[in-house]
Structures are given as C-alpha cells and as structure tokens.
N, C-alpha and C. Protein backbone atom coordinates (compact mmCIF):
# COMPACT_ATOMS: atom_id res chain seq x y z
N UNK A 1 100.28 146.94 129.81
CA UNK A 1 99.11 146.11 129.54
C UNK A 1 99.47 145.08 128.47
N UNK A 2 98.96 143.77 128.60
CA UNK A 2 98.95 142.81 127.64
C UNK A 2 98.80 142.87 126.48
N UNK A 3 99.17 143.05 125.48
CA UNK A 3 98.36 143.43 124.25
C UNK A 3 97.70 142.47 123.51
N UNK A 4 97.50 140.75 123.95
CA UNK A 4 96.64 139.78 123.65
C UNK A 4 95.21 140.39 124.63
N UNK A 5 95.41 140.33 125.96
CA UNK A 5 94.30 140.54 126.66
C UNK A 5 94.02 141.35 127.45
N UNK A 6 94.78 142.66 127.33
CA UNK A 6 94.49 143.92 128.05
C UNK A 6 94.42 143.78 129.78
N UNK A 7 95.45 143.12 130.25
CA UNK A 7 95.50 142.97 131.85
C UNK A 7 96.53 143.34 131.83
N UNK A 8 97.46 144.13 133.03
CA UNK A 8 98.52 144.38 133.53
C UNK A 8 99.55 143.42 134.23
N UNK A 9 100.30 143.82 132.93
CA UNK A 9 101.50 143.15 133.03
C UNK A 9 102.30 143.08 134.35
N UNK A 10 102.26 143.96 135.22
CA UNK A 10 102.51 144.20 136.53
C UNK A 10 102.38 143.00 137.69
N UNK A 11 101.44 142.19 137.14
CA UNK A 11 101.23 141.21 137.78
C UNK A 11 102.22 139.96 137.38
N UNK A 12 102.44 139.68 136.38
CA UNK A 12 103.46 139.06 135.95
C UNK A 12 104.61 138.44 136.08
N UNK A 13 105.31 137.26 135.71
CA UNK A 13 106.56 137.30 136.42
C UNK A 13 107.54 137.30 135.49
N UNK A 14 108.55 137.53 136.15
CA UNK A 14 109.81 138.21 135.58
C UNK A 14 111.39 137.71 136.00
N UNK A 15 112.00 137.12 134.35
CA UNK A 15 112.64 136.27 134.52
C UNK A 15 113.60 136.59 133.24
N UNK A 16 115.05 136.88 134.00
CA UNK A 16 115.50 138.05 132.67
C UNK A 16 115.27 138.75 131.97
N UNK A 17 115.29 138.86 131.28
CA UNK A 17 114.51 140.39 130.55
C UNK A 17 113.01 139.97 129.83
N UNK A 18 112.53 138.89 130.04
CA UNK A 18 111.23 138.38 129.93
C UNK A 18 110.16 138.57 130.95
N UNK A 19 109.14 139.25 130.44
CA UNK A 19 107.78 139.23 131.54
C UNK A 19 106.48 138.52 130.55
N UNK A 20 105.79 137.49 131.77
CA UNK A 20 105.20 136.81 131.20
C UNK A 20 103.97 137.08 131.92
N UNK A 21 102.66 137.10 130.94
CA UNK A 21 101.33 137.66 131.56
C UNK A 21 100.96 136.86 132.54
N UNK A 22 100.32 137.31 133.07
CA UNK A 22 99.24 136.06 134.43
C UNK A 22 98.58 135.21 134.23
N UNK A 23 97.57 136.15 132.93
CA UNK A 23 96.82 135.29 132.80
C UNK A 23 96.55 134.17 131.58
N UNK A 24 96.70 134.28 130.50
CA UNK A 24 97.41 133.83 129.21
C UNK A 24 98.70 132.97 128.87
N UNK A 25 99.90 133.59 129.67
CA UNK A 25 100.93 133.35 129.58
C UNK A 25 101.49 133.40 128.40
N UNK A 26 101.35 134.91 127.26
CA UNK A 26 102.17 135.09 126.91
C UNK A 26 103.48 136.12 127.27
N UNK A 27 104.01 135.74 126.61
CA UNK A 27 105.96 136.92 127.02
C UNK A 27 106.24 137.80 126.08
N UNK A 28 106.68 138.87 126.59
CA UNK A 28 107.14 139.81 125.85
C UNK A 28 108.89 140.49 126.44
N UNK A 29 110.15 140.61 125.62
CA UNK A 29 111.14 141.21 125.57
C UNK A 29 110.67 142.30 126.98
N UNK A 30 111.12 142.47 128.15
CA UNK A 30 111.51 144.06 128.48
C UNK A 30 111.98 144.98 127.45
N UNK A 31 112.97 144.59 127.39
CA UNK A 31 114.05 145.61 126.25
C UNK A 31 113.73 146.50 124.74
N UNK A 32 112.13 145.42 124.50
CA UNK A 32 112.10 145.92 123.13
C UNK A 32 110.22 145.73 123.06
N UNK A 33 109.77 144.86 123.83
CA UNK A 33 108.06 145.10 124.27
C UNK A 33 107.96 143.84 122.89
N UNK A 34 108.86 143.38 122.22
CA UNK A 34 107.95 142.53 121.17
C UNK A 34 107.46 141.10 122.27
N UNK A 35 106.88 140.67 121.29
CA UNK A 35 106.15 138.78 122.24
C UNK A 35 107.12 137.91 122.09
N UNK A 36 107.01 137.14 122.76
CA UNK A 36 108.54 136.24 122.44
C UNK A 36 107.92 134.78 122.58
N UNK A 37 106.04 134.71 122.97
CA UNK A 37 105.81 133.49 123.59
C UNK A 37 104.25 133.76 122.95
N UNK A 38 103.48 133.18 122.55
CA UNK A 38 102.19 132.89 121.92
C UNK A 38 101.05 133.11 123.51
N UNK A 39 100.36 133.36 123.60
CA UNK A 39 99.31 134.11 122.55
C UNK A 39 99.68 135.17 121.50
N UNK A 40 100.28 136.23 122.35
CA UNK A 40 100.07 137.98 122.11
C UNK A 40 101.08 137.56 120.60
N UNK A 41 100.79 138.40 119.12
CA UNK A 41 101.30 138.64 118.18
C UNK A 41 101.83 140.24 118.00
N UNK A 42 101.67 141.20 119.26
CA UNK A 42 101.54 142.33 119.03
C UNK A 42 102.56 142.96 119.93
N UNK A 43 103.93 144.08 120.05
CA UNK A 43 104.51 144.30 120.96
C UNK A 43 103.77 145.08 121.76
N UNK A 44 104.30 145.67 122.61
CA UNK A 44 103.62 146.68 124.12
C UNK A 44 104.80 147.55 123.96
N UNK A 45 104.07 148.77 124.51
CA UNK A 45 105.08 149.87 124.68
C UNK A 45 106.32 149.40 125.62
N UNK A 46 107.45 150.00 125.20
CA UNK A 46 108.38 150.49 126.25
C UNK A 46 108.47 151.64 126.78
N UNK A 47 109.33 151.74 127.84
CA UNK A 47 109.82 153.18 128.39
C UNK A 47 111.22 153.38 129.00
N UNK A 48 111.86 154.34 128.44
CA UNK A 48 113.28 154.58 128.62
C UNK A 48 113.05 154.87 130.58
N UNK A 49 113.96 154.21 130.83
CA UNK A 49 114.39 153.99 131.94
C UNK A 49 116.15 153.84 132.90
N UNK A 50 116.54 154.80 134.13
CA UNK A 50 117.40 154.49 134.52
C UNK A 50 117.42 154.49 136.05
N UNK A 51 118.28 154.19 136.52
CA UNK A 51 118.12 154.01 137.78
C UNK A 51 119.60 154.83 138.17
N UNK A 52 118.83 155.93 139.50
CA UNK A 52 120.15 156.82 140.47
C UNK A 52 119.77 156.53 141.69
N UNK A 53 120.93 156.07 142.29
CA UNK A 53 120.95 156.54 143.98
C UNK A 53 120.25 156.04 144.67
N UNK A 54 119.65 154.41 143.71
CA UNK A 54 118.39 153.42 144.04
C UNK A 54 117.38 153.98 143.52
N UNK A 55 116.79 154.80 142.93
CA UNK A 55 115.75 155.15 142.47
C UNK A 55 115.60 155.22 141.20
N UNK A 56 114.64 154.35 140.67
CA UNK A 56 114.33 154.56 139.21
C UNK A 56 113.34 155.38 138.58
N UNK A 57 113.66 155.89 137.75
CA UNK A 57 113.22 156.67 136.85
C UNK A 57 112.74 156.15 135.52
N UNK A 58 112.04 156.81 135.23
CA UNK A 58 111.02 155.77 134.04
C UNK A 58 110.17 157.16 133.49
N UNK A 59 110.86 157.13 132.22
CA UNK A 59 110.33 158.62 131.11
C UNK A 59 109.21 158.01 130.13
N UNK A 60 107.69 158.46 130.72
CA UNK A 60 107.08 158.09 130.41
C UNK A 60 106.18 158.45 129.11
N UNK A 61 106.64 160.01 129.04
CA UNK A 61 106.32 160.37 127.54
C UNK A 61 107.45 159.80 126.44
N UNK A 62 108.10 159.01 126.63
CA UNK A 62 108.85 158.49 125.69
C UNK A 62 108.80 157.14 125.02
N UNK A 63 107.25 156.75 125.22
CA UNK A 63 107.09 155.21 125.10
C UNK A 63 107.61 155.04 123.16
N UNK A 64 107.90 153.53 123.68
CA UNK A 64 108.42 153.07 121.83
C UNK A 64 107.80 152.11 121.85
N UNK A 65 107.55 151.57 120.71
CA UNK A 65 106.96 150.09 120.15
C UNK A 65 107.30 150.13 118.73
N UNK A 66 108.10 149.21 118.71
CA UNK A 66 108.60 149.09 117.24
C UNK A 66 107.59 147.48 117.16
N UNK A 67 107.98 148.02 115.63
CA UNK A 67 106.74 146.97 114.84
C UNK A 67 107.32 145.36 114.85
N UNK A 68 106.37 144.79 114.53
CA UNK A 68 106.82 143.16 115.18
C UNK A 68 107.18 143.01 113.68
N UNK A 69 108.07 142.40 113.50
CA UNK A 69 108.63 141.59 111.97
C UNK A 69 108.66 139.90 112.07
C-alpha cells in the first residue's frame, strides 16, 4: 500500500527496482520501501523474497521498513 494514499501499489508500474503509485505518482525503492519521488515522505514495508524453480516466494511475516533519513 502507498503510504501517501493508501492504494495498492500492485497497480503500479515498475521500472527497475522502482514502483511508482497509480495514482499520485509517487516511487518508492523495491529493495528498501523508502520514496524516492514526492508525494509519499514515508517508506512501505518490504518482504524478504526469493525465487525457486520459477516460483517465488515472499516471507511475509518478515516485513522491514527502515526509517527514512
């Protein structure tokens, strides 16, 4: 979810390790959930993630959000 405007990021597009909201258009890091693009001042969770055998995996009790500096 966005953390400027609470819509899913899912919708979004995605362009190196940048996903940018729909509706707002701000960006946030994949890698690290901080904003990288105005509106949002606030990161979004991550989740450790790998991929086997084509299938990804995504550990979802493990979300991080480190603090924006």
């Amino acid at each position: 979810m966005c953390s400027h405007a609470e819509v899913p990021l899912s919708e979004g597009d995605v362009e190196g390790c940048t996903i940018e909201c729909w509706l707002h258009g701000s960006q946030f890091d994949l890698r690290t959930g901080k904003p990288t693009g105005p509106p949002a001042t606030e990161a979004v969770p991550t989740y450790e993630t790998r991929i086997s055998d084509g299938d990804v995996y995504v550990a979802v009790q493990t979300a991080t959000q480190e603090p924006v500096k």
